[in-house]
C-alpha atoms as a PDB file:
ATOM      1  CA  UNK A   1       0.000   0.000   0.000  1.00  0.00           C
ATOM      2  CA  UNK A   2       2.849   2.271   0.806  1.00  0.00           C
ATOM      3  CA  UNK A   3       3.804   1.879  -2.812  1.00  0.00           C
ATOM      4  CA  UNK A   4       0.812   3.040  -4.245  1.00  0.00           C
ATOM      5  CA  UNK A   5       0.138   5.919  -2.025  1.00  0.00           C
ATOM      6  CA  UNK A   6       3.762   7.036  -3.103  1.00  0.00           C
ATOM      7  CA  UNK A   7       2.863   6.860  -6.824  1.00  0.00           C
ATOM      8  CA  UNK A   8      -0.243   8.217  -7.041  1.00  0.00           C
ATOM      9  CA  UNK A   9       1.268  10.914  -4.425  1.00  0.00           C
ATOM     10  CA  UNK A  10       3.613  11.699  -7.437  1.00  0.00           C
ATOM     11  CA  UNK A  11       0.487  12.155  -9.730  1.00  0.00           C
ATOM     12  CA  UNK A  12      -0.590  15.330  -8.290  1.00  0.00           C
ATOM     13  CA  UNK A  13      -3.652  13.519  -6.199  1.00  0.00           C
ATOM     14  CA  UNK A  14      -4.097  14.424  -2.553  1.00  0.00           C
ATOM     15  CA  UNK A  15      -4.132  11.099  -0.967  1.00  0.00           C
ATOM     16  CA  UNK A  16      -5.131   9.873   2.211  1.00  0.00           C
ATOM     17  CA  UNK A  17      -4.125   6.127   2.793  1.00  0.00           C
ATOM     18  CA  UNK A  18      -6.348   3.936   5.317  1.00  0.00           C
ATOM     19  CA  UNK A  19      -6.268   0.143   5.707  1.00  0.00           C
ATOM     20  CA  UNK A  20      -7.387  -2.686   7.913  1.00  0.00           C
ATOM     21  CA  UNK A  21      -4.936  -2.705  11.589  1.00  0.00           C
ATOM     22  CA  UNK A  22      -4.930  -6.651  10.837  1.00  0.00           C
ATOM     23  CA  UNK A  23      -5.241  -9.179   7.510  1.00  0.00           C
ATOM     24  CA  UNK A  24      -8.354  -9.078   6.129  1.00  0.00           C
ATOM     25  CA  UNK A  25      -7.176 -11.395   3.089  1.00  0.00           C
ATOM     26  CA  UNK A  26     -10.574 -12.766   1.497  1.00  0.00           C
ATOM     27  CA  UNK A  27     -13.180 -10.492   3.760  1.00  0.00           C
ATOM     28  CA  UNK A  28     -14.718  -9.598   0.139  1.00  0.00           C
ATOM     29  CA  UNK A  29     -17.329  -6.864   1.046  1.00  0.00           C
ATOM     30  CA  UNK A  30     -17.453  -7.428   4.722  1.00  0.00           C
ATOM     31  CA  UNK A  31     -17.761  -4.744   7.056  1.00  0.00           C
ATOM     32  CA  UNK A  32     -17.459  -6.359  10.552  1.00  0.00           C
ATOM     33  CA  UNK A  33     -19.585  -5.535  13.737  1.00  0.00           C
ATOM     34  CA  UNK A  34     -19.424  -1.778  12.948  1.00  0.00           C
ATOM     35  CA  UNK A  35     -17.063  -1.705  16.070  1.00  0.00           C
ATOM     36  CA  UNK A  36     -20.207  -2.220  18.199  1.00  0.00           C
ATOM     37  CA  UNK A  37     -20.475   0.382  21.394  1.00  0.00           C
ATOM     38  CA  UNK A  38     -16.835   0.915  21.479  1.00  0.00           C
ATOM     39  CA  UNK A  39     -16.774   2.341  17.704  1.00  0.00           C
ATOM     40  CA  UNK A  40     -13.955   1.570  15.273  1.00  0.00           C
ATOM     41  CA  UNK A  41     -10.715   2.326  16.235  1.00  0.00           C
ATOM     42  CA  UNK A  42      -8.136   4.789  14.104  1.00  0.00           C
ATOM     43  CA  UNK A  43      -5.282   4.760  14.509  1.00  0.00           C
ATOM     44  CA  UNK A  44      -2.580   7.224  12.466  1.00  0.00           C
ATOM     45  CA  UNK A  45       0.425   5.708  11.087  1.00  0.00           C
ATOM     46  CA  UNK A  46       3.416   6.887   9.161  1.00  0.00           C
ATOM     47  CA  UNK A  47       4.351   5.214   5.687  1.00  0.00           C
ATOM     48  CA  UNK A  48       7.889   5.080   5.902  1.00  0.00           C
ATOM     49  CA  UNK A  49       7.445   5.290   1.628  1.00  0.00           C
ATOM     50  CA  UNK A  50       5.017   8.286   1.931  1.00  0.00           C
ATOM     51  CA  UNK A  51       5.941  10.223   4.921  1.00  0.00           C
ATOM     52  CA  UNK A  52       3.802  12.965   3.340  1.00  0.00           C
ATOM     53  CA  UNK A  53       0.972  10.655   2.837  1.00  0.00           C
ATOM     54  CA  UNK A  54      -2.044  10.746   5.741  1.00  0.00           C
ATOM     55  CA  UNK A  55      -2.529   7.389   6.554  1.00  0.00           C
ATOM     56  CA  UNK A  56      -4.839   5.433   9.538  1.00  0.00           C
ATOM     57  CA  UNK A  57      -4.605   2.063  10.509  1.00  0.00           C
ATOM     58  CA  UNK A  58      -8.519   1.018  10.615  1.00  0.00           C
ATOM     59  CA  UNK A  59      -9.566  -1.798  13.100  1.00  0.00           C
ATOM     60  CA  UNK A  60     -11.918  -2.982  10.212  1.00  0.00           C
ATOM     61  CA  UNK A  61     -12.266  -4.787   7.446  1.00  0.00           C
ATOM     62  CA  UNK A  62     -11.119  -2.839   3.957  1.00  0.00           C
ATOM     63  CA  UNK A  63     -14.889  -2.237   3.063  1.00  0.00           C
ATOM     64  CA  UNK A  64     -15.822  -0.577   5.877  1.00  0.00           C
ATOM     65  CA  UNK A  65     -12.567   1.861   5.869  1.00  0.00           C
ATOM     66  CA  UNK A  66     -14.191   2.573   2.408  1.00  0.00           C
ATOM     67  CA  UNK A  67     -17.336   3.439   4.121  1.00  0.00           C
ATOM     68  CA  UNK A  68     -16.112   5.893   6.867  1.00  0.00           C
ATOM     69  CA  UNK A  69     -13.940   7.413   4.043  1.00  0.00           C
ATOM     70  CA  UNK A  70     -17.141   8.575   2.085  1.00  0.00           C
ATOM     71  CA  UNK A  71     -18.787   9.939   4.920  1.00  0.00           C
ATOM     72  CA  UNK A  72     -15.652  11.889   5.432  1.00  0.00           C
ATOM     73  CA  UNK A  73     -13.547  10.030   8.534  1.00  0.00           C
ATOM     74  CA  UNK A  74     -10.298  11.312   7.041  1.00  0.00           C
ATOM     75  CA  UNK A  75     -11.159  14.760   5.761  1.00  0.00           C
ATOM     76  CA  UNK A  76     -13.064  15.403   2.382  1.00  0.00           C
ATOM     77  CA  UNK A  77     -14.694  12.220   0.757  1.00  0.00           C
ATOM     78  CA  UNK A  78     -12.591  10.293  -1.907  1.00  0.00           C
ATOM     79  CA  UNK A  79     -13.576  10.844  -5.702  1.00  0.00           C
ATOM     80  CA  UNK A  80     -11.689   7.111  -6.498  1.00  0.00           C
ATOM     81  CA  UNK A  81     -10.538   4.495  -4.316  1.00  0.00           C
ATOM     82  CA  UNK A  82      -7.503   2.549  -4.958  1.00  0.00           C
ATOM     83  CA  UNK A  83      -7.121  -0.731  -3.077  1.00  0.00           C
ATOM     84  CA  UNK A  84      -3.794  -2.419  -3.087  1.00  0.00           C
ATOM     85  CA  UNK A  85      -1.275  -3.545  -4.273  1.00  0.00           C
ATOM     86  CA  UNK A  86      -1.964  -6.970  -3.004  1.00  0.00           C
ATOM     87  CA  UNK A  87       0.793  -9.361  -2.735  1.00  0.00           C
ATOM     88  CA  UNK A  88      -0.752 -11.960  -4.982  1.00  0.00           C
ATOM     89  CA  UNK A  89      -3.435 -12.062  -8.002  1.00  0.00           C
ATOM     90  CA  UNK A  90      -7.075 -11.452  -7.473  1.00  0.00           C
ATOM     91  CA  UNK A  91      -7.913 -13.239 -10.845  1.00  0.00           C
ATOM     92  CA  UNK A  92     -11.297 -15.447 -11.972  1.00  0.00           C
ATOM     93  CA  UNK A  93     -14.522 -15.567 -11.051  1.00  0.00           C
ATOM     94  CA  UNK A  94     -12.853 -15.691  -6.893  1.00  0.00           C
ATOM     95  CA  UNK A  95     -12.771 -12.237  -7.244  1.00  0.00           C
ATOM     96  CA  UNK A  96     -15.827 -12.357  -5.623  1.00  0.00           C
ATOM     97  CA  UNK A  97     -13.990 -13.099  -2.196  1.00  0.00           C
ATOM     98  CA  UNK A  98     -11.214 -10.856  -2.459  1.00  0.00           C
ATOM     99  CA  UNK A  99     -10.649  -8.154   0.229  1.00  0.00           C
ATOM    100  CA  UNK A 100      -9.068  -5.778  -2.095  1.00  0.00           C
ATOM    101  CA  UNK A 101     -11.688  -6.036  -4.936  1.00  0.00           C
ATOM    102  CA  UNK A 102     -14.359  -5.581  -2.408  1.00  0.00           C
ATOM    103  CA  UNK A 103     -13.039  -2.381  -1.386  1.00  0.00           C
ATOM    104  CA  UNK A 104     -12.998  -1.056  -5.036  1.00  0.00           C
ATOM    105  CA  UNK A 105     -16.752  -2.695  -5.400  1.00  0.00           C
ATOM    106  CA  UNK A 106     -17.989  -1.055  -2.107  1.00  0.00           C
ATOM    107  CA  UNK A 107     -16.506   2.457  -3.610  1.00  0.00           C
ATOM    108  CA  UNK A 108     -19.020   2.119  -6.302  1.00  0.00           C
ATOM    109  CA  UNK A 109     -22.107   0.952  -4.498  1.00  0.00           C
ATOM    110  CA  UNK A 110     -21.305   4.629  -2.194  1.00  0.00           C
ATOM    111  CA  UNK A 111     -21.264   6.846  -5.832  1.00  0.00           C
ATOM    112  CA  UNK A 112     -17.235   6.532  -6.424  1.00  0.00           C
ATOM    113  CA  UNK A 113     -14.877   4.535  -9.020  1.00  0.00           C
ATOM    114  CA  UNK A 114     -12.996   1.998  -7.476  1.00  0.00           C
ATOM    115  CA  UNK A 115      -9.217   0.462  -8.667  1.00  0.00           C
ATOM    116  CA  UNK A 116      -8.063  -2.682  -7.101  1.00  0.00           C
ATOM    117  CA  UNK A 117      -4.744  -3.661  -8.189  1.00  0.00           C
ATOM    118  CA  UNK A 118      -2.822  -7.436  -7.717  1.00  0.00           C
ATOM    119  CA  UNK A 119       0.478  -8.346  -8.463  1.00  0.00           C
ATOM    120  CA  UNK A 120       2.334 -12.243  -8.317  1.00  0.00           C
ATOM    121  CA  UNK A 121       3.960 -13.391  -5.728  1.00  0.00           C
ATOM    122  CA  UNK A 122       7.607 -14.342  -5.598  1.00  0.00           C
ATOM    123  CA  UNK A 123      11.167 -13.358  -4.571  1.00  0.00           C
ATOM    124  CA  UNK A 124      11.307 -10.102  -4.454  1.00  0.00           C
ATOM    125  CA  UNK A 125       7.782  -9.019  -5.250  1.00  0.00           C
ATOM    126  CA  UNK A 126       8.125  -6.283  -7.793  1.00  0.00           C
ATOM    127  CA  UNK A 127       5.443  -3.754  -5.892  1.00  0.00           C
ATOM    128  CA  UNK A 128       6.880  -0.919  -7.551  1.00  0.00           C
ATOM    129  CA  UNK A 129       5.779  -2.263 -10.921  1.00  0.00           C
ATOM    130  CA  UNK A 130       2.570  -2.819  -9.895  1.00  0.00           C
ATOM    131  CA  UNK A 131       2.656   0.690  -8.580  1.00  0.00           C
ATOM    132  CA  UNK A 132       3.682   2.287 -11.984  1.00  0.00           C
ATOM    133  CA  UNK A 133       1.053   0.330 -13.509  1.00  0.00           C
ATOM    134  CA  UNK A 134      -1.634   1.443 -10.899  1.00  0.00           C
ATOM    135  CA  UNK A 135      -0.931   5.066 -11.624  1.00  0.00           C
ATOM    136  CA  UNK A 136      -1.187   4.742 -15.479  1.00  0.00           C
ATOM    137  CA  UNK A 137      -4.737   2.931 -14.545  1.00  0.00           C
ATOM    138  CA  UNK A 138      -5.836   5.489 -12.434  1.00  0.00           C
ATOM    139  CA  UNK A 139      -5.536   7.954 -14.969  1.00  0.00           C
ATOM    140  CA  UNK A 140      -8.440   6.148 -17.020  1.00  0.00           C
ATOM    141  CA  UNK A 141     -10.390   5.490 -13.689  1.00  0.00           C
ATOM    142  CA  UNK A 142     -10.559   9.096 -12.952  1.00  0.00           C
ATOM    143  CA  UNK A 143     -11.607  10.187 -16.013  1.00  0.00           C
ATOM    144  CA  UNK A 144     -14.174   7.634 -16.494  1.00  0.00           C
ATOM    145  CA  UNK A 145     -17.959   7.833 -14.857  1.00  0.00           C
ATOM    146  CA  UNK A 146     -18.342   7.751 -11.063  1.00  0.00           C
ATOM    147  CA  UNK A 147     -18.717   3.660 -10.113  1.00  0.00           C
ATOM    148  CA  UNK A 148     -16.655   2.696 -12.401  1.00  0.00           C
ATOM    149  CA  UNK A 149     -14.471  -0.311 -11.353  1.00  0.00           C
ATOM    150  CA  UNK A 150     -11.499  -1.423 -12.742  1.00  0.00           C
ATOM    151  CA  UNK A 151      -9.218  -4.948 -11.486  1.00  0.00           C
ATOM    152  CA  UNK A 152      -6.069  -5.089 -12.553  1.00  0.00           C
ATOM    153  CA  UNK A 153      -3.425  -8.116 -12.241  1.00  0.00           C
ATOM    154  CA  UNK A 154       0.316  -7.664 -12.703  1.00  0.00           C
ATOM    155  CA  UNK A 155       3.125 -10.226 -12.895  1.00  0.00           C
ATOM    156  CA  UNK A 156       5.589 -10.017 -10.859  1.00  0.00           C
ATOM    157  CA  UNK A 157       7.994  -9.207 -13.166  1.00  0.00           C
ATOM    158  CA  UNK A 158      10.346  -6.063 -13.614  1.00  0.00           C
ATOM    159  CA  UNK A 159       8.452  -3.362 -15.369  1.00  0.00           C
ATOM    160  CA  UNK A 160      10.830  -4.074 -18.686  1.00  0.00           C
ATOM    161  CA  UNK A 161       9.640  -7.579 -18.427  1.00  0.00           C
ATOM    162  CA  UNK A 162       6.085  -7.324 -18.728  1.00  0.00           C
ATOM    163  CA  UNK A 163       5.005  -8.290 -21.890  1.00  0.00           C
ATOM    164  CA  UNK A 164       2.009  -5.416 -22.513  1.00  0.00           C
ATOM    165  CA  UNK A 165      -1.484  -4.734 -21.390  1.00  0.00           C
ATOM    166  CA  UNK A 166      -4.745  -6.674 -22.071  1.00  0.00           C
ATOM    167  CA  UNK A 167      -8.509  -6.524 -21.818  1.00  0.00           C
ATOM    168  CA  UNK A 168      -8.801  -9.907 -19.574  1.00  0.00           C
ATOM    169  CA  UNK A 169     -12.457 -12.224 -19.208  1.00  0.00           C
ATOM    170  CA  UNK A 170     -12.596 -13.362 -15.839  1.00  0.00           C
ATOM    171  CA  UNK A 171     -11.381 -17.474 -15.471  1.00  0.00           C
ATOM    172  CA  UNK A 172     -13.318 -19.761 -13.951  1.00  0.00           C
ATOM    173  CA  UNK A 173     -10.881 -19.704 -11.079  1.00  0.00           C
ATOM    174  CA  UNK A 174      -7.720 -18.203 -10.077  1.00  0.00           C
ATOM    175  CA  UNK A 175      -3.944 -19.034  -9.803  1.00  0.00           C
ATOM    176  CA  UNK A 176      -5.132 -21.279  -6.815  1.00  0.00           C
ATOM    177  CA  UNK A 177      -7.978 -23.009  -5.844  1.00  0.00           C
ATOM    178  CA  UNK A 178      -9.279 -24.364  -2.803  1.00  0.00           C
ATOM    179  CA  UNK A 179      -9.545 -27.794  -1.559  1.00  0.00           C
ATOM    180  CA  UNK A 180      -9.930 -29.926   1.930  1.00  0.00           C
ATOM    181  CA  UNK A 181      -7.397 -32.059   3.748  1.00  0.00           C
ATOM    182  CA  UNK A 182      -7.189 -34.799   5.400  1.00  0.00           C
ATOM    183  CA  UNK A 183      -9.528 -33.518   8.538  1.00  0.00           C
ATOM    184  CA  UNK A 184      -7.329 -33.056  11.726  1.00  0.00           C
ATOM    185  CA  UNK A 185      -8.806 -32.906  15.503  1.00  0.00           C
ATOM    186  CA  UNK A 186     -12.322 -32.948  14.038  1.00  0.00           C
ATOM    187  CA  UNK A 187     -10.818 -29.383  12.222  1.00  0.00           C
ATOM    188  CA  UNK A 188     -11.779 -28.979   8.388  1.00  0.00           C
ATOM    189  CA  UNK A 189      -7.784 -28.334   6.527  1.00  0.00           C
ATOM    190  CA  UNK A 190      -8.522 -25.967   4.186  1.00  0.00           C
ATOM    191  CA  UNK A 191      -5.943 -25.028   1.711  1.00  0.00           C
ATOM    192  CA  UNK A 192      -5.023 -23.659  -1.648  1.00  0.00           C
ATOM    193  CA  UNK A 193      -3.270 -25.005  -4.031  1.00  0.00           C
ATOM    194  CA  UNK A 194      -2.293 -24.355  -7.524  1.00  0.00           C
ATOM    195  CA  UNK A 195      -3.777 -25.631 -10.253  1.00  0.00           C
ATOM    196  CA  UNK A 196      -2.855 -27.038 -13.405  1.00  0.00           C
ATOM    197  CA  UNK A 197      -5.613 -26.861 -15.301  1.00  0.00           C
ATOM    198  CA  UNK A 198      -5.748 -25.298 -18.969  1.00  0.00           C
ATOM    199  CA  UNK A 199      -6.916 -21.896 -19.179  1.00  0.00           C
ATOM    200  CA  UNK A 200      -8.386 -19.763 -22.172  1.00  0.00           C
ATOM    201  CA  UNK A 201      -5.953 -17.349 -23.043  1.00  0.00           C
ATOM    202  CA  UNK A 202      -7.720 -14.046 -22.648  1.00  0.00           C
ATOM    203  CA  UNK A 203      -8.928 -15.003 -19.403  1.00  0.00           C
ATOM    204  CA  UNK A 204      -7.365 -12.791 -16.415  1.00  0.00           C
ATOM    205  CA  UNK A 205      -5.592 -15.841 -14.991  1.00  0.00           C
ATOM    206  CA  UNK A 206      -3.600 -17.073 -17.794  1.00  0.00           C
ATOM    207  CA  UNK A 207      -3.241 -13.509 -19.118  1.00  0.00           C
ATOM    208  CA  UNK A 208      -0.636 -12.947 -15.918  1.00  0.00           C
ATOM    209  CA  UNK A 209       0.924 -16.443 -16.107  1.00  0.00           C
ATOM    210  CA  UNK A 210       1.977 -15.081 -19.086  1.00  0.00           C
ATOM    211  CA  UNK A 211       3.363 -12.148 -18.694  1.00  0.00           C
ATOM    212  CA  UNK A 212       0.752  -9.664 -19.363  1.00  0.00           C
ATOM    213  CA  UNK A 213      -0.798  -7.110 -17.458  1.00  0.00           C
ATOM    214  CA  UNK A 214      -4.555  -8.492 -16.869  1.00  0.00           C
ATOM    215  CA  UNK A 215      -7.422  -5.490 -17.074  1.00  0.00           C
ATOM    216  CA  UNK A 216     -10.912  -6.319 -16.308  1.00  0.00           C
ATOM    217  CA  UNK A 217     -13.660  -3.958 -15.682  1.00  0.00           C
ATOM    218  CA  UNK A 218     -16.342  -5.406 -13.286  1.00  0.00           C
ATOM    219  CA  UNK A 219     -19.896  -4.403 -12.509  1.00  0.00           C
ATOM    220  CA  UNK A 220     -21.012  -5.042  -8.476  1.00  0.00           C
ATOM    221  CA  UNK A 221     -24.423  -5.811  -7.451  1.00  0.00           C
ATOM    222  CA  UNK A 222     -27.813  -4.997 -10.147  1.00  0.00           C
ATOM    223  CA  UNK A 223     -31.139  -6.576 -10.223  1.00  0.00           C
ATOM    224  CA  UNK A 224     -32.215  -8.826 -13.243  1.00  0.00           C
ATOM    225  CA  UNK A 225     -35.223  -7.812 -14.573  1.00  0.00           C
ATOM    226  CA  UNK A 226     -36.397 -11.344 -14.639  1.00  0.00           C
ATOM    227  CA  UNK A 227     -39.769 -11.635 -12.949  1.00  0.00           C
ATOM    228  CA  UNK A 228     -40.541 -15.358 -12.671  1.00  0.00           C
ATOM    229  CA  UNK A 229     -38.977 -15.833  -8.970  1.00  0.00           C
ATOM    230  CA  UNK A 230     -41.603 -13.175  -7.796  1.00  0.00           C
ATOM    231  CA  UNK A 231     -44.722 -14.657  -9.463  1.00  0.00           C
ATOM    232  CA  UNK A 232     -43.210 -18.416  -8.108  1.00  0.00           C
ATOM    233  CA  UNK A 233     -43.060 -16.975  -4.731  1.00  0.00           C
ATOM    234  CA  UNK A 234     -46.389 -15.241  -5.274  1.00  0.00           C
ATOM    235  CA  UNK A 235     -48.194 -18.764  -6.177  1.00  0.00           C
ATOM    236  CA  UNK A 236     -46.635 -20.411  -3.622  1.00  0.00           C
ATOM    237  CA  UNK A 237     -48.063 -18.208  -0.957  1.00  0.00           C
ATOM    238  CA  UNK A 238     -51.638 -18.882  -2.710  1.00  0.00           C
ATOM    239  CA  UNK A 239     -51.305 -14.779  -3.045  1.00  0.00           C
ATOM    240  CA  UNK A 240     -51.265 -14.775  -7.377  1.00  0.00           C
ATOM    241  CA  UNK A 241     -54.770 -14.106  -8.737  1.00  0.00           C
ATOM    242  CA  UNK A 242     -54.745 -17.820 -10.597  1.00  0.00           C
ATOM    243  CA  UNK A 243     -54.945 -19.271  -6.508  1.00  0.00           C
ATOM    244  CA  UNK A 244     -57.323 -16.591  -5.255  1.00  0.00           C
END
């Protein structure tokens, strides 16, 4: 995170950097107990990258520092969120869970645009790549519609590495997937491992095991306009006019 504030610091944007106290990995949309009678606790910090940079550590999950943001906690509302970098890719339809995507998501459902940016894990993880990338995103973010939301995966990978930048389909799962162990003291072992399985190559998750930079623009929560479940529900209750 102290990456990103630094390079979209450099941008010209006044930032203000919040985040969760404690790991929050895979707390999608969450936003906790609200902090319950004792409120949520702040706490300022000092980015040893930014120094300049505002930043709060926020006993809650990323969501709900999103929330408190837009109803001005740190000074003046947001116009975009950026949410990131995390230390490994938020690619396929497992987006769904992700912590960092969620923030980005929540910024639209409260009126804003919303950037959540990923980058592969390994030794060293290139964050400042990722960051470089971020800023060139933002740029299109900011100038798009308010609730826009863009994800975007980078390989970790020096920036003269990377191989370019493409629209990405989200895979039907990520670099990892999730399976169950051998139960242990009656306790469920869930872990993730990688798979080997054969993606499409414009889908987000191959697009980074290749190389390239991964950009998908997602849409949160809308109704269908499919009215069958109501008139089920309506029949079922002997309510619809064909019971009565």
């Amino acid at each position: 995170m102290a990456a990103l504030a630094a390079a979209v610091a450099r941008l010209g944007h006044d930032v203000v950097a919040a985040a969760p106290a404690n790991d929050h990995s895979g707390a999608s949309s969450a936003i906790g107990p609200m902090g319950g009678r004792d409120g949520v606790e702040v706490t300022p910090v000092e980015l040893e990258a930014a120094p300049e940079v505002p930043a709060f550590a926020v006993d809650a999950p990323p969501a709900l520092a999103v929330i408190v943001a837009r109803l001005g906690a740190f000074g003046d509302p947001p116009d975009v969120v950026v949410s990131g970098i995390n230390p490994g890719p938020n690619t396929g339809r497992s987006v769904l869970h992700s912590g960092t995507v969620g923030a980005a998501l929540t910024a639209a459902n409260m009126g804003l645009s919303g950037l959540a940016v990923s980058v592969g894990t390994g030794d060293p993880t290139h964050y400042d790549t990722a960051a470089v990338v971020a800023a060139g995103a933002l740029a299109w973010v900011a100038a798009s519609p308010p609730k826009t939301v863009l994800n975007v995966n980078v390989p970790n990978l020096p920036l003269a590495d990377i191989r370019g930048v493409q629209p990405a389909r989200l895979a039907p799962f990520g670099t990892v997937r999730t399976s169950i162990g051998e139960p242990l003291d009656g306790r469920l072992q869930v872990e993730l491992r990688e798979t080997e399985d054969e993606l499409d190559p414009d889908t987000d998750t191959a697009l980074v095991l290749a190389g390239f930079v991964a950009v998908t623009a997602l849409v949160g929560i809308r109704a269908d306009d499919d009215a069958d479940a109501a008139v089920a529900v309506e029949r079922a209750l002997g309510l619809s006019p064909a019971a009565s």
